[in-house]
C-alpha atoms as a PDB file:
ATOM      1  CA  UNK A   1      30.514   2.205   8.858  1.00  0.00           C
ATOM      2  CA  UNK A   2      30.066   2.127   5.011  1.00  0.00           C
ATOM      3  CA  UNK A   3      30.889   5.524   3.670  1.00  0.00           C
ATOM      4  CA  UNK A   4      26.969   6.909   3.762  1.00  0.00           C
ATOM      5  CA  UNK A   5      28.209   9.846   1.728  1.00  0.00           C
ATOM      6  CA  UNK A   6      28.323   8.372  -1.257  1.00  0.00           C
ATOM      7  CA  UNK A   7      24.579   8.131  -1.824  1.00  0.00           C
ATOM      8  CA  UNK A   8      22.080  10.478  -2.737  1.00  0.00           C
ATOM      9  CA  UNK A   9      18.597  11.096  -1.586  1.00  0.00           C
ATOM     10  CA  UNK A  10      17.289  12.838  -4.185  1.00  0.00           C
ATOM     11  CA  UNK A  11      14.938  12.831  -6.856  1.00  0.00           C
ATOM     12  CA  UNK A  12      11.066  11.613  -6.245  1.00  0.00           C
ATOM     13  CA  UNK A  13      10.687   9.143  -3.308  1.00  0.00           C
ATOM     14  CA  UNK A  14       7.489   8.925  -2.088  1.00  0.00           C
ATOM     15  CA  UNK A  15       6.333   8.580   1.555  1.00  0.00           C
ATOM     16  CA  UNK A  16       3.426   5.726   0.799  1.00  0.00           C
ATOM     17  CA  UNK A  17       0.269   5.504   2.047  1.00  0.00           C
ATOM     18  CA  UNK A  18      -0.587   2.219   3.803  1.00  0.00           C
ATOM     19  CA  UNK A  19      -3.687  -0.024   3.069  1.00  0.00           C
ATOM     20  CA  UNK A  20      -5.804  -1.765   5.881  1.00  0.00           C
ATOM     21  CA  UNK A  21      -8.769  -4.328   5.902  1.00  0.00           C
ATOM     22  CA  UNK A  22     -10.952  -5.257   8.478  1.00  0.00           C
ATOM     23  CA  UNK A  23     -10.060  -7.739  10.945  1.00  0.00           C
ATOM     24  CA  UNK A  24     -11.840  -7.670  14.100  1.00  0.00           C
ATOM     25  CA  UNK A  25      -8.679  -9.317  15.783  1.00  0.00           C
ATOM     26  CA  UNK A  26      -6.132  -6.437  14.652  1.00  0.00           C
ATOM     27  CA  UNK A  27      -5.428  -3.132  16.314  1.00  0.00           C
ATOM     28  CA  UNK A  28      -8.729  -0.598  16.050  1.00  0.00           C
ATOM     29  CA  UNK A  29     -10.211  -3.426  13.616  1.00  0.00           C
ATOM     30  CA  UNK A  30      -7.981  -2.881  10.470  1.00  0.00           C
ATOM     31  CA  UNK A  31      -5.203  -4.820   9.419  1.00  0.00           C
ATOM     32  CA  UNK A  32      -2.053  -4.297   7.156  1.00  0.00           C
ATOM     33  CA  UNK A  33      -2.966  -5.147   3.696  1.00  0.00           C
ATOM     34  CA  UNK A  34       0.758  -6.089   2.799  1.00  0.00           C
ATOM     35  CA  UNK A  35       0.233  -7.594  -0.399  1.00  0.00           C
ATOM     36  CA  UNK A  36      -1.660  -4.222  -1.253  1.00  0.00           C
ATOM     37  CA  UNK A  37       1.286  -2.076  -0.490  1.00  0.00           C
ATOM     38  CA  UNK A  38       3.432  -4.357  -2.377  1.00  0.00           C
ATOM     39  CA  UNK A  39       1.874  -4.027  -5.288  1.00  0.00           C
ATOM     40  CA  UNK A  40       1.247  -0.015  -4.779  1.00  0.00           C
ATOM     41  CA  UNK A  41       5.379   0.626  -4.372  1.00  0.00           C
ATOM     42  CA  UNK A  42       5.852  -1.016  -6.947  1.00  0.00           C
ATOM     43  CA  UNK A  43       3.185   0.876  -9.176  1.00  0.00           C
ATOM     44  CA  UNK A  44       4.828   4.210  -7.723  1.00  0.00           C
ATOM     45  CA  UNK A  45       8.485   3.042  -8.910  1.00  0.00           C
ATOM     46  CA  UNK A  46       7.020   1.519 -12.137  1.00  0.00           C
ATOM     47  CA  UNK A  47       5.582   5.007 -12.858  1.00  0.00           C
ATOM     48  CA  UNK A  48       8.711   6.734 -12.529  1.00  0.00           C
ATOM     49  CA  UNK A  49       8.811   7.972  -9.086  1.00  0.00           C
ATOM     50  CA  UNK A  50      12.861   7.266  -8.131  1.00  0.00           C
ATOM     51  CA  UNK A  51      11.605   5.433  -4.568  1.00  0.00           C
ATOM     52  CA  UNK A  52       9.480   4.677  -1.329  1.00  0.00           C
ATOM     53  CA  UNK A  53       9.567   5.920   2.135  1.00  0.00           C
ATOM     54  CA  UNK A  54       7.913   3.466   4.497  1.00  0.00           C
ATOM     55  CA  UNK A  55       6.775   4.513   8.122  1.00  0.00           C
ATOM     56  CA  UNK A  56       6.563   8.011   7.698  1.00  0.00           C
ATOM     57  CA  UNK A  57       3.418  10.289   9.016  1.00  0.00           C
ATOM     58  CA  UNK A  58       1.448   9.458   5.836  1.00  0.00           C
ATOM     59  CA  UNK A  59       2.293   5.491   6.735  1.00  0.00           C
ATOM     60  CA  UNK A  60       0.849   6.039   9.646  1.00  0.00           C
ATOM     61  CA  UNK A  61       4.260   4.746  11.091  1.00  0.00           C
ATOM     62  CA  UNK A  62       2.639   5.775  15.121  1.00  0.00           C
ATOM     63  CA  UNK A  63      -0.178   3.182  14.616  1.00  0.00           C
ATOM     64  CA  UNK A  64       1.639   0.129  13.799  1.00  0.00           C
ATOM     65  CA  UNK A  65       2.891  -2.068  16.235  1.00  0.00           C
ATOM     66  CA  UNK A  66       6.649  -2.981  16.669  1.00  0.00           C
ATOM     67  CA  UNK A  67       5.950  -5.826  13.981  1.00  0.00           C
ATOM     68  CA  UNK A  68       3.585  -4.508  11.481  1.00  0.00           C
ATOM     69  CA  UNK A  69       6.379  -1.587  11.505  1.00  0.00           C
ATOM     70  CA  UNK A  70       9.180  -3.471  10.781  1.00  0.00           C
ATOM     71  CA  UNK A  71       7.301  -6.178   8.498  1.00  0.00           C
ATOM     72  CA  UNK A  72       6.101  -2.559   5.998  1.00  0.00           C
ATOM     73  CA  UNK A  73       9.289  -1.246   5.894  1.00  0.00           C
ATOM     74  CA  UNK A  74      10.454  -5.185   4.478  1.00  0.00           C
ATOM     75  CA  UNK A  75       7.668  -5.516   2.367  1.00  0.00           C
ATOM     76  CA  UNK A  76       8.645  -2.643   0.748  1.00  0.00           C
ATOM     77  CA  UNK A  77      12.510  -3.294   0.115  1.00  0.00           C
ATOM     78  CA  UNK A  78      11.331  -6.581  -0.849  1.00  0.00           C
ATOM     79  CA  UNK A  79       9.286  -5.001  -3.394  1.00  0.00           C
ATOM     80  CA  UNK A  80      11.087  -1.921  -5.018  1.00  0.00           C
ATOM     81  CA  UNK A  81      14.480  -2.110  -3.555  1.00  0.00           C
ATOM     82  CA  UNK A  82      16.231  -3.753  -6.605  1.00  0.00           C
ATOM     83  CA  UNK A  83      14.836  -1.117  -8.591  1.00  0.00           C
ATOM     84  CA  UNK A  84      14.533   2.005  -6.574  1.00  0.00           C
ATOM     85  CA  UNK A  85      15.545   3.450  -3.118  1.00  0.00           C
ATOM     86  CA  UNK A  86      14.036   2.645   0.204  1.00  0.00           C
ATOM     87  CA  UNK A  87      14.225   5.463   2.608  1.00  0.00           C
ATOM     88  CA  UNK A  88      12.569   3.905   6.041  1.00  0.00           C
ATOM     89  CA  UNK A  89      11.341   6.163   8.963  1.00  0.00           C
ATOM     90  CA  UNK A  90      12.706   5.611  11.637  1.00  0.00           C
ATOM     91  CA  UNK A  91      10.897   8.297  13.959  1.00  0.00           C
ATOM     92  CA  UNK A  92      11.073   7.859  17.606  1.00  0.00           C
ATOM     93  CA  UNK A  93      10.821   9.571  20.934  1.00  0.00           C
ATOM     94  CA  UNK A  94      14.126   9.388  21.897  1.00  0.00           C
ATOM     95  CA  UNK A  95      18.021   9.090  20.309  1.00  0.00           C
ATOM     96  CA  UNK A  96      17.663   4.952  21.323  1.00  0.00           C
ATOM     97  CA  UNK A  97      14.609   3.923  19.723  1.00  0.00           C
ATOM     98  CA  UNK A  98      15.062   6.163  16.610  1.00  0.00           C
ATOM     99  CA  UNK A  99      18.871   4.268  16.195  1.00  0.00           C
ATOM    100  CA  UNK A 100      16.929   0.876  16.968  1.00  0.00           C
ATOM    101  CA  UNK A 101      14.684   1.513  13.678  1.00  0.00           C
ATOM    102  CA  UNK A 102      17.870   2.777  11.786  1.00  0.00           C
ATOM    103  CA  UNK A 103      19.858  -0.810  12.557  1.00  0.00           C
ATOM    104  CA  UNK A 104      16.986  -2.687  12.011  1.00  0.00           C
ATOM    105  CA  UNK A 105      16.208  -0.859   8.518  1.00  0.00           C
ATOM    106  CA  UNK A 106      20.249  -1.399   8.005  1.00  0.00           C
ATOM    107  CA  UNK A 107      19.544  -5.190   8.794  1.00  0.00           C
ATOM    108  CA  UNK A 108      16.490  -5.062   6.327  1.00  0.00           C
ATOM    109  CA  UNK A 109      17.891  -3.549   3.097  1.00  0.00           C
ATOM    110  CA  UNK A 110      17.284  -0.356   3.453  1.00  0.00           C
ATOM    111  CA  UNK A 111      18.849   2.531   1.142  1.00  0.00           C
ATOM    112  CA  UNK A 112      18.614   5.223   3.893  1.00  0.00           C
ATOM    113  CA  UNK A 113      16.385   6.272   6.876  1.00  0.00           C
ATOM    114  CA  UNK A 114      14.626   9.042   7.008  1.00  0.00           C
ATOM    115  CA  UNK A 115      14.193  10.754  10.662  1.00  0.00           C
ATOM    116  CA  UNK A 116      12.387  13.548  12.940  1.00  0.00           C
ATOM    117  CA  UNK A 117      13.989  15.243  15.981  1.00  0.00           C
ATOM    118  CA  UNK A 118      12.713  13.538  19.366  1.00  0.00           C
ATOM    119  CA  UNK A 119       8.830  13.096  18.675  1.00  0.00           C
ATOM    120  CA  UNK A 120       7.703  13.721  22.240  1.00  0.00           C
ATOM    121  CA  UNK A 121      10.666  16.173  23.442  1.00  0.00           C
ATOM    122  CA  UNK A 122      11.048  19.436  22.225  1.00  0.00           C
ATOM    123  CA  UNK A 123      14.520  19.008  22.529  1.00  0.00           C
ATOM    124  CA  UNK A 124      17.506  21.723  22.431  1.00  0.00           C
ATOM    125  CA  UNK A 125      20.060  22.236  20.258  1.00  0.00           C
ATOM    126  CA  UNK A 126      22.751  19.576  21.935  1.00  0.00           C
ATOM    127  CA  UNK A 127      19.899  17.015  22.571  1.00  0.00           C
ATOM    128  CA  UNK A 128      19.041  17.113  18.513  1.00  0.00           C
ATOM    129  CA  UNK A 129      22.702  16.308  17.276  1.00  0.00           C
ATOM    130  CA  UNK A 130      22.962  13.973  19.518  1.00  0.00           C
ATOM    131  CA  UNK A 131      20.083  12.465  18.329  1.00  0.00           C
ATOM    132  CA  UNK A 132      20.948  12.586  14.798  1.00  0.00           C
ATOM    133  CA  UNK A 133      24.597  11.365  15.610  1.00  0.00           C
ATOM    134  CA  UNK A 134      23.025   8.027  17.320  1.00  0.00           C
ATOM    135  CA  UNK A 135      20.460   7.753  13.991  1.00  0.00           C
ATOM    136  CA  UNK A 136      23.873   7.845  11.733  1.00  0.00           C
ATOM    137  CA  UNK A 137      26.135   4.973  13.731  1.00  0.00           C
ATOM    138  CA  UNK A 138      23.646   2.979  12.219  1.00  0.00           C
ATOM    139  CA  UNK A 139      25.374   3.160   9.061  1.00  0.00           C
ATOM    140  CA  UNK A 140      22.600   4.212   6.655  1.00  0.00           C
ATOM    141  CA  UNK A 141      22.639   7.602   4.630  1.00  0.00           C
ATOM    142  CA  UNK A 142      20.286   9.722   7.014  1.00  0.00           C
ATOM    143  CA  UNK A 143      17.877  12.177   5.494  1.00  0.00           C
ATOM    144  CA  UNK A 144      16.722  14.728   9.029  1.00  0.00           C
ATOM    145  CA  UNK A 145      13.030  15.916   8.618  1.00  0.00           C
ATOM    146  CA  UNK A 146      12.511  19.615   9.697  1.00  0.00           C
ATOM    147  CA  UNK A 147       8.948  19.456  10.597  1.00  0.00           C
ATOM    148  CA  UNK A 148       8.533  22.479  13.175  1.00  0.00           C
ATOM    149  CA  UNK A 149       4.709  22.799  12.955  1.00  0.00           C
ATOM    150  CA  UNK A 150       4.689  18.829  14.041  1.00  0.00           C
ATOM    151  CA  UNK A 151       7.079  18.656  16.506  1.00  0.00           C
ATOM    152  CA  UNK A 152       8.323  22.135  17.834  1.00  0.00           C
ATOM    153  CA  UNK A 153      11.581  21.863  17.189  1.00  0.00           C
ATOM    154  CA  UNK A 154      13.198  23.880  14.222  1.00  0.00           C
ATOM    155  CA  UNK A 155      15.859  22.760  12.497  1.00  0.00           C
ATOM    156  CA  UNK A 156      17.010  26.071  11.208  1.00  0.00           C
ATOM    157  CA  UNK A 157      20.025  26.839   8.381  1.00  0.00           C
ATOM    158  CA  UNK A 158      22.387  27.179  11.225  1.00  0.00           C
ATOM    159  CA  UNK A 159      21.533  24.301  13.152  1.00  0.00           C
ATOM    160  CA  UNK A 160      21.609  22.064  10.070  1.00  0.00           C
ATOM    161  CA  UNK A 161      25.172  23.144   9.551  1.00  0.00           C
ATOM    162  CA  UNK A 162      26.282  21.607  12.465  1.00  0.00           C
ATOM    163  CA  UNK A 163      23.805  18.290  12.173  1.00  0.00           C
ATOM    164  CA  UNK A 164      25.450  18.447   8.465  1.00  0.00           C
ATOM    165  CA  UNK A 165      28.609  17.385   9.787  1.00  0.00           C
ATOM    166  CA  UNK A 166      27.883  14.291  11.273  1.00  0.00           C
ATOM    167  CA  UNK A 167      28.823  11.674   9.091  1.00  0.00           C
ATOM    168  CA  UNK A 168      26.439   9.662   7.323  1.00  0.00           C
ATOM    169  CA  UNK A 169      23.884  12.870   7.283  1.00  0.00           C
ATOM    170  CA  UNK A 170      23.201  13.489   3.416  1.00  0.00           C
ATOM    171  CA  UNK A 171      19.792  15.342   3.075  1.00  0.00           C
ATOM    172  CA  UNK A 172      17.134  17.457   4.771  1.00  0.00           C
ATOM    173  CA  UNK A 173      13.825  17.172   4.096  1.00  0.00           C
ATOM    174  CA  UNK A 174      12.560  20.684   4.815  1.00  0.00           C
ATOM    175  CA  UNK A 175       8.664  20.627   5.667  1.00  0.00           C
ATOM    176  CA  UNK A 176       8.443  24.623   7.291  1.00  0.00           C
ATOM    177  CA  UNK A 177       7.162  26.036   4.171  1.00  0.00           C
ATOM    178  CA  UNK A 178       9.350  28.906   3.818  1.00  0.00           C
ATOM    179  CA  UNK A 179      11.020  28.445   0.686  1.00  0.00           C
ATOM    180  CA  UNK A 180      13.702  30.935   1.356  1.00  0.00           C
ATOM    181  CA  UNK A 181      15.111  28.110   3.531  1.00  0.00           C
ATOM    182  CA  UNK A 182      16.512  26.317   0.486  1.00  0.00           C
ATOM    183  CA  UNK A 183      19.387  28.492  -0.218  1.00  0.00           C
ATOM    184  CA  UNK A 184      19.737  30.200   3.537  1.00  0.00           C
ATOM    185  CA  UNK A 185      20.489  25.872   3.890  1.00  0.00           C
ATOM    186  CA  UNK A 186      22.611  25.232   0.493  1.00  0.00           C
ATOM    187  CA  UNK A 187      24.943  28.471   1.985  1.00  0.00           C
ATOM    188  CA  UNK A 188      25.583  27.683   5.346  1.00  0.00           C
ATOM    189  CA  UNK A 189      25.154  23.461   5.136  1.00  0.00           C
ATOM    190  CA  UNK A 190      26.164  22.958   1.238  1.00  0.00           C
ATOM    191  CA  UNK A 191      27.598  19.267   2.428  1.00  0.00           C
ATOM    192  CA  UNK A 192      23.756  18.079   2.340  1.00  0.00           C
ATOM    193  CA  UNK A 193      20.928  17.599  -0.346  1.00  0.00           C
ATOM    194  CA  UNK A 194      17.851  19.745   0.278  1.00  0.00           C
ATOM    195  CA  UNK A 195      14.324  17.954  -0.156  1.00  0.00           C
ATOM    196  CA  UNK A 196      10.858  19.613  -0.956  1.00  0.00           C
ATOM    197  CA  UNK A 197       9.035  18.254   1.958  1.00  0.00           C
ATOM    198  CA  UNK A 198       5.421  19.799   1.408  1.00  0.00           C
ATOM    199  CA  UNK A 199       4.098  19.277  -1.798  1.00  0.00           C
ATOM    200  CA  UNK A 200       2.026  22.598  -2.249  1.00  0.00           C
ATOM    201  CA  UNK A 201       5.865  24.467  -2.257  1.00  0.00           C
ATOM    202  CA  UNK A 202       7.534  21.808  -4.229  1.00  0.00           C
ATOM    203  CA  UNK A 203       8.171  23.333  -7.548  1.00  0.00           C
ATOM    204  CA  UNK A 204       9.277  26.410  -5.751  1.00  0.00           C
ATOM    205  CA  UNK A 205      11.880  24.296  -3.629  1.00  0.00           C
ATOM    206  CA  UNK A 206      13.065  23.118  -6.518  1.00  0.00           C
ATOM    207  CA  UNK A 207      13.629  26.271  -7.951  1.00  0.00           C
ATOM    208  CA  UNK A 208      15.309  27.369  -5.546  1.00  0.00           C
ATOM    209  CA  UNK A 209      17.972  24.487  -5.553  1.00  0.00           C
ATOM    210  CA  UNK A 210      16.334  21.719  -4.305  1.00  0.00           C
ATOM    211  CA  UNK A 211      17.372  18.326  -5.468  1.00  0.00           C
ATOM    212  CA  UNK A 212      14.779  15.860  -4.069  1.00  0.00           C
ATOM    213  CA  UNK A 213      10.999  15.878  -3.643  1.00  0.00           C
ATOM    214  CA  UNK A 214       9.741  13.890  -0.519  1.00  0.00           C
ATOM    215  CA  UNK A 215       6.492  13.478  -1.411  1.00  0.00           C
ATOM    216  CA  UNK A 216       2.700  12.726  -0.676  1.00  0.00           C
ATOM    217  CA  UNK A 217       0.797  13.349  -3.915  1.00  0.00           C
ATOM    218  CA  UNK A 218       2.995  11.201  -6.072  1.00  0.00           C
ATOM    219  CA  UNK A 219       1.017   8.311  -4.472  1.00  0.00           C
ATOM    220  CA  UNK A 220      -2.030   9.591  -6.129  1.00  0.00           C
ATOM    221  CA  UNK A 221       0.120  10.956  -9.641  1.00  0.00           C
ATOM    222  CA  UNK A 222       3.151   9.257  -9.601  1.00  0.00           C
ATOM    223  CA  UNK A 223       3.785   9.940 -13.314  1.00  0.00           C
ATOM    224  CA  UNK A 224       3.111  13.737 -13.373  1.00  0.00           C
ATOM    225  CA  UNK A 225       5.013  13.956 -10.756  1.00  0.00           C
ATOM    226  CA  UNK A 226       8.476  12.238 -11.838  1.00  0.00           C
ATOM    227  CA  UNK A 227       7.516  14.283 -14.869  1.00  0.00           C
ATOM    228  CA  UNK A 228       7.099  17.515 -13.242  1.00  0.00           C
ATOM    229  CA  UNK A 229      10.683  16.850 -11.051  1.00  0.00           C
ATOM    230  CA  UNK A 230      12.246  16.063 -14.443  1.00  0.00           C
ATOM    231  CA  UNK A 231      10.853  19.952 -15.830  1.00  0.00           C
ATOM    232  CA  UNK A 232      11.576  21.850 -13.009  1.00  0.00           C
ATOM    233  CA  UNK A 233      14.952  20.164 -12.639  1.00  0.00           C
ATOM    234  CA  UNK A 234      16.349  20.780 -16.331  1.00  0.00           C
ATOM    235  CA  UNK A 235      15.006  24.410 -16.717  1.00  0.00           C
ATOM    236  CA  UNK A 236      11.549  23.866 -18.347  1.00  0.00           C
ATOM    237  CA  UNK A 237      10.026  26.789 -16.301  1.00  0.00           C
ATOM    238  CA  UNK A 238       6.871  26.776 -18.140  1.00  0.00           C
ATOM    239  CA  UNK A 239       6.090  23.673 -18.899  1.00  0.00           C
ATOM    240  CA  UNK A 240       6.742  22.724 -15.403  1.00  0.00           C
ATOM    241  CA  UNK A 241       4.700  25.692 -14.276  1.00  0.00           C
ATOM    242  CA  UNK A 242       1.373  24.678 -16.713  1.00  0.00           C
ATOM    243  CA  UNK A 243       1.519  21.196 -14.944  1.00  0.00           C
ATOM    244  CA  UNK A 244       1.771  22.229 -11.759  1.00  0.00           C
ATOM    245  CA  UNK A 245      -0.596  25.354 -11.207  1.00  0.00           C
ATOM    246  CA  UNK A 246      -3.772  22.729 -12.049  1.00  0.00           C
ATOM    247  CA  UNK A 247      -2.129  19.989  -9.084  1.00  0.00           C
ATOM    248  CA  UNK A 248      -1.347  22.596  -6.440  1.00  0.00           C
ATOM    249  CA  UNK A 249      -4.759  23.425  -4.971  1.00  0.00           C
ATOM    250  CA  UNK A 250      -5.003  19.471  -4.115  1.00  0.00           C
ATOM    251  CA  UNK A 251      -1.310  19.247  -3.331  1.00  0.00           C
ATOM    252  CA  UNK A 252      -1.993  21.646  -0.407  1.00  0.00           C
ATOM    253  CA  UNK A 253      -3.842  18.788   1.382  1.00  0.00           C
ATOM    254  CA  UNK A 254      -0.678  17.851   1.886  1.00  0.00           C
ATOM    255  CA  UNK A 255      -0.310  20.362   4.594  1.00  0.00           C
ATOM    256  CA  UNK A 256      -3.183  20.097   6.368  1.00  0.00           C
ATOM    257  CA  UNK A 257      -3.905  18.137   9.659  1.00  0.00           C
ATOM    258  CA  UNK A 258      -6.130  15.721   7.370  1.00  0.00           C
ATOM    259  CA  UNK A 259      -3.378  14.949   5.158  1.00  0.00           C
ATOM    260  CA  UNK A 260      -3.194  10.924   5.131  1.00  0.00           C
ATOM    261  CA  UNK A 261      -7.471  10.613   4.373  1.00  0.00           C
ATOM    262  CA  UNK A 262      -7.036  13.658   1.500  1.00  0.00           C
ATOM    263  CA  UNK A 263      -4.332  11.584  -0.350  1.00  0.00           C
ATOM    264  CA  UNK A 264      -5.942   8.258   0.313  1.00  0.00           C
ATOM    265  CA  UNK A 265      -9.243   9.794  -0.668  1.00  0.00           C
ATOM    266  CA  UNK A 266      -7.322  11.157  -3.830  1.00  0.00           C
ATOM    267  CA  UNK A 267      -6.322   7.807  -4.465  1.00  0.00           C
ATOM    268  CA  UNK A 268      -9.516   6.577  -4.429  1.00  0.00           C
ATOM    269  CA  UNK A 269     -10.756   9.103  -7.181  1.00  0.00           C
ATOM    270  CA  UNK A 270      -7.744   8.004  -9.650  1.00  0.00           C
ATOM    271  CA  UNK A 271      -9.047   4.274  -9.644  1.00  0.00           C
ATOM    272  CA  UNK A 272      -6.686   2.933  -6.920  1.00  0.00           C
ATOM    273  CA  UNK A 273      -7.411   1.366  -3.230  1.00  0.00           C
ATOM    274  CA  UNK A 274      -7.155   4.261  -0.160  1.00  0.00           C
ATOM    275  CA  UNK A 275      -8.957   2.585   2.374  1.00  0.00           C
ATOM    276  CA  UNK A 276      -9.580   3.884   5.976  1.00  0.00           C
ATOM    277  CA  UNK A 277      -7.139   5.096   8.414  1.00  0.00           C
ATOM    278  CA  UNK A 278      -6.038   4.044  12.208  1.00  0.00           C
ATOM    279  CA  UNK A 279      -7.056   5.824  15.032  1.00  0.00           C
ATOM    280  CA  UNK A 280      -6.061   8.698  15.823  1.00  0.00           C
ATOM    281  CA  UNK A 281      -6.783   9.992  12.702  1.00  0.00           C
ATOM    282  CA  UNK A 282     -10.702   9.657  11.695  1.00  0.00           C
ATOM    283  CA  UNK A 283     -12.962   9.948   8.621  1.00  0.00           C
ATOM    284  CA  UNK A 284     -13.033  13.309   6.758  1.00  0.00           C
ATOM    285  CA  UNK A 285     -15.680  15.513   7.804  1.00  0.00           C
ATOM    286  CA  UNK A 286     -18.120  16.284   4.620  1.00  0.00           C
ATOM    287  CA  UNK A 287     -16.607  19.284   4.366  1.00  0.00           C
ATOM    288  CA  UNK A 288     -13.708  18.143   3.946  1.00  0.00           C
ATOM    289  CA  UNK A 289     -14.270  15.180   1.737  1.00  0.00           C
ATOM    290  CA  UNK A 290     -16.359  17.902  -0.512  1.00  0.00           C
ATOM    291  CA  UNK A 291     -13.052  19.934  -0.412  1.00  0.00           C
ATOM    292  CA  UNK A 292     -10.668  16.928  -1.356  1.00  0.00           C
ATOM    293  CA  UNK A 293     -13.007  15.827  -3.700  1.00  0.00           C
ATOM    294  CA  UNK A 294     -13.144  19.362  -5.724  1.00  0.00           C
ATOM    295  CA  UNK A 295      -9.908  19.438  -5.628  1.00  0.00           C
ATOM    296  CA  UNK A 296      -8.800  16.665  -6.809  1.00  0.00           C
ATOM    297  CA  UNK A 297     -11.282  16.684  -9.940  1.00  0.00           C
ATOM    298  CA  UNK A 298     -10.242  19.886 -11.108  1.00  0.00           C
ATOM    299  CA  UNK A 299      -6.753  18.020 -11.183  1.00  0.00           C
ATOM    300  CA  UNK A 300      -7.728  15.479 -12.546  1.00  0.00           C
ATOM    301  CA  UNK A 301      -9.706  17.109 -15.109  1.00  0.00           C
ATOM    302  CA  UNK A 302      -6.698  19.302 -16.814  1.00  0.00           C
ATOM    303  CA  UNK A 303      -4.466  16.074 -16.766  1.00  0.00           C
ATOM    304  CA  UNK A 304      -7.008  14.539 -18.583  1.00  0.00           C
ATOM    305  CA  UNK A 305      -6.550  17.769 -21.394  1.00  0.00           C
ATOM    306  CA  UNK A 306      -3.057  18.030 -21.262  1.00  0.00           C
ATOM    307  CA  UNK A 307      -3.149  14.501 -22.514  1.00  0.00           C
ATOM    308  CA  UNK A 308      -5.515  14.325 -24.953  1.00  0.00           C
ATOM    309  CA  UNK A 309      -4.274  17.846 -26.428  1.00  0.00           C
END
């Protein structure tokens, strides 16, 4: 095993949104635009975001098929991975298929893997280092993703101080929302990075400590966001605060059930391709899309100020 340690999984890597077009012959209809999400990882990197996370919940990673899966997470080293980090997800129901992902993103070029406790299971305390110890033989830098709302299972402080000493763990990326977490997690784990996971918390988390932003926005403002990791990170409390405040009612689509449409319908309204999702997920209800869309205007509105002032 290379010595994962060594690597950190910090700053802004974004968890991509994935393009489809119709194709009556493809699953539900819609087919990887690959090309597409080529050219949109490298647009995030080229706008300062640090890297990518392929095949994570905003990829969609549950409604690709075995090959469409492992062809994203390529297309995206392929892309960015000279010039920024590629942390795959390698989410899976059980300790076996979640290490499967994690060799084949080793085998791929990967930088790291990002990974959820069993999807399916709501597995106990010995069943999730277990899991996490299979995910690290693999060999790449692991970031764990404490997502209790998604799957049950809470990776609390003191269970992350025992997953923290597995080698070849490095980061968390902490999704409950409770902010407090980040230095309850720095005290009793300080071995491993801790990562903003939702973005309506994110300048908070980092704060508090945090050294990474895993992100969903940044697909939609890729620069304001590097920018507004780079303010909160070196002390600029205000400035970082006047760019955020304007961003946060939108960032807390984030956090909703309708999460992947309200970014890719955010893209949409910044000039860049969102396209449909994959079934499960469905349109937005009007509601919603009237919701996103305010939102995301008022956003956009006092970015366009803050550059023109």
């Amino acid at each position: 095993m290379s010595d994962t340690k060594l690597l950190s999984l910090g700053g802004v890597i974004v968890a991509t949104a994935l393009p489809y077009y119709e194709d009556a012959s493809a699953p539900a209809g819609l087919a990887v635009d690959y090309d597409k999400y080529a050219e949109h990882c490298r647009w995030l990197v080229d706008n300062g975001c640090r890297g990518v996370g392929p095949n994570g919940s905003l990829g969609e990673y549950s409604s690709l098929t075995d090959d469409e899966r492992r062809r994203v997470a390529r297309t995206a080293v392929e892309a960015v991975g000279k010039d920024g980090v590629v942390v795959v997800g390698v989410h899976g129901p059980g300790s076996h298929q979640a290490k499967q992902w994690a060799e084949i993103a080793a085998e791929d070029g990967a930088h790291g893997v990002l990974c959820l406790p069993p999807t399916m299971y709501r597995a106990n305390r010995g069943e999730v280092i277990a899991h996490y110890e299979a995910v690290a033989s693999a060999g790449l830098p692991v970031m764990v993703y404490n997502n209790p709302i998604d799957t049950k299972v809470d990776l609390t402080p003191d269970l992350l101080a025992e997953i923290a000493q597995i080698d070849g763990v490095v980061a968390v990326k902490e999704f409950s929302g409770d902010v407090r977490r980040v230095l309850e997690i720095k005290e009793k784990a300080p071995g491993i990075e801790v990562v903003a996971g939702a973005d309506d918390v994110t300048l908070e988390a980092l704060l508090m400590g945090a050294t990474g932003w895993f992100a969903g926005f940044p697909n939609v403002f890729p620069a304001e966001s590097a920018l507004l990791y780079e303010l909160a990170t070196t002390g600029k409390l205000e400035e970082a605060r006047a760019l955020y405040e304007p961003l946060v009612a939108a960032f807390r689509w984030d956090s909703r059930t309708e999460f992947v449409q309200a970014i890719k319908l955010g893209m949409e309204q910044v000039g860049r391709y969102g396209g449909p999702c994959r079934p499960p997920r469905g349109p937005l209800t009007d509601e919603h899309r009237a919701g996103v869309t305010a939102d995301m205007a008022r956003a956009i509105e006092a970015l366009a100020r803050r550059q023109a002032a």
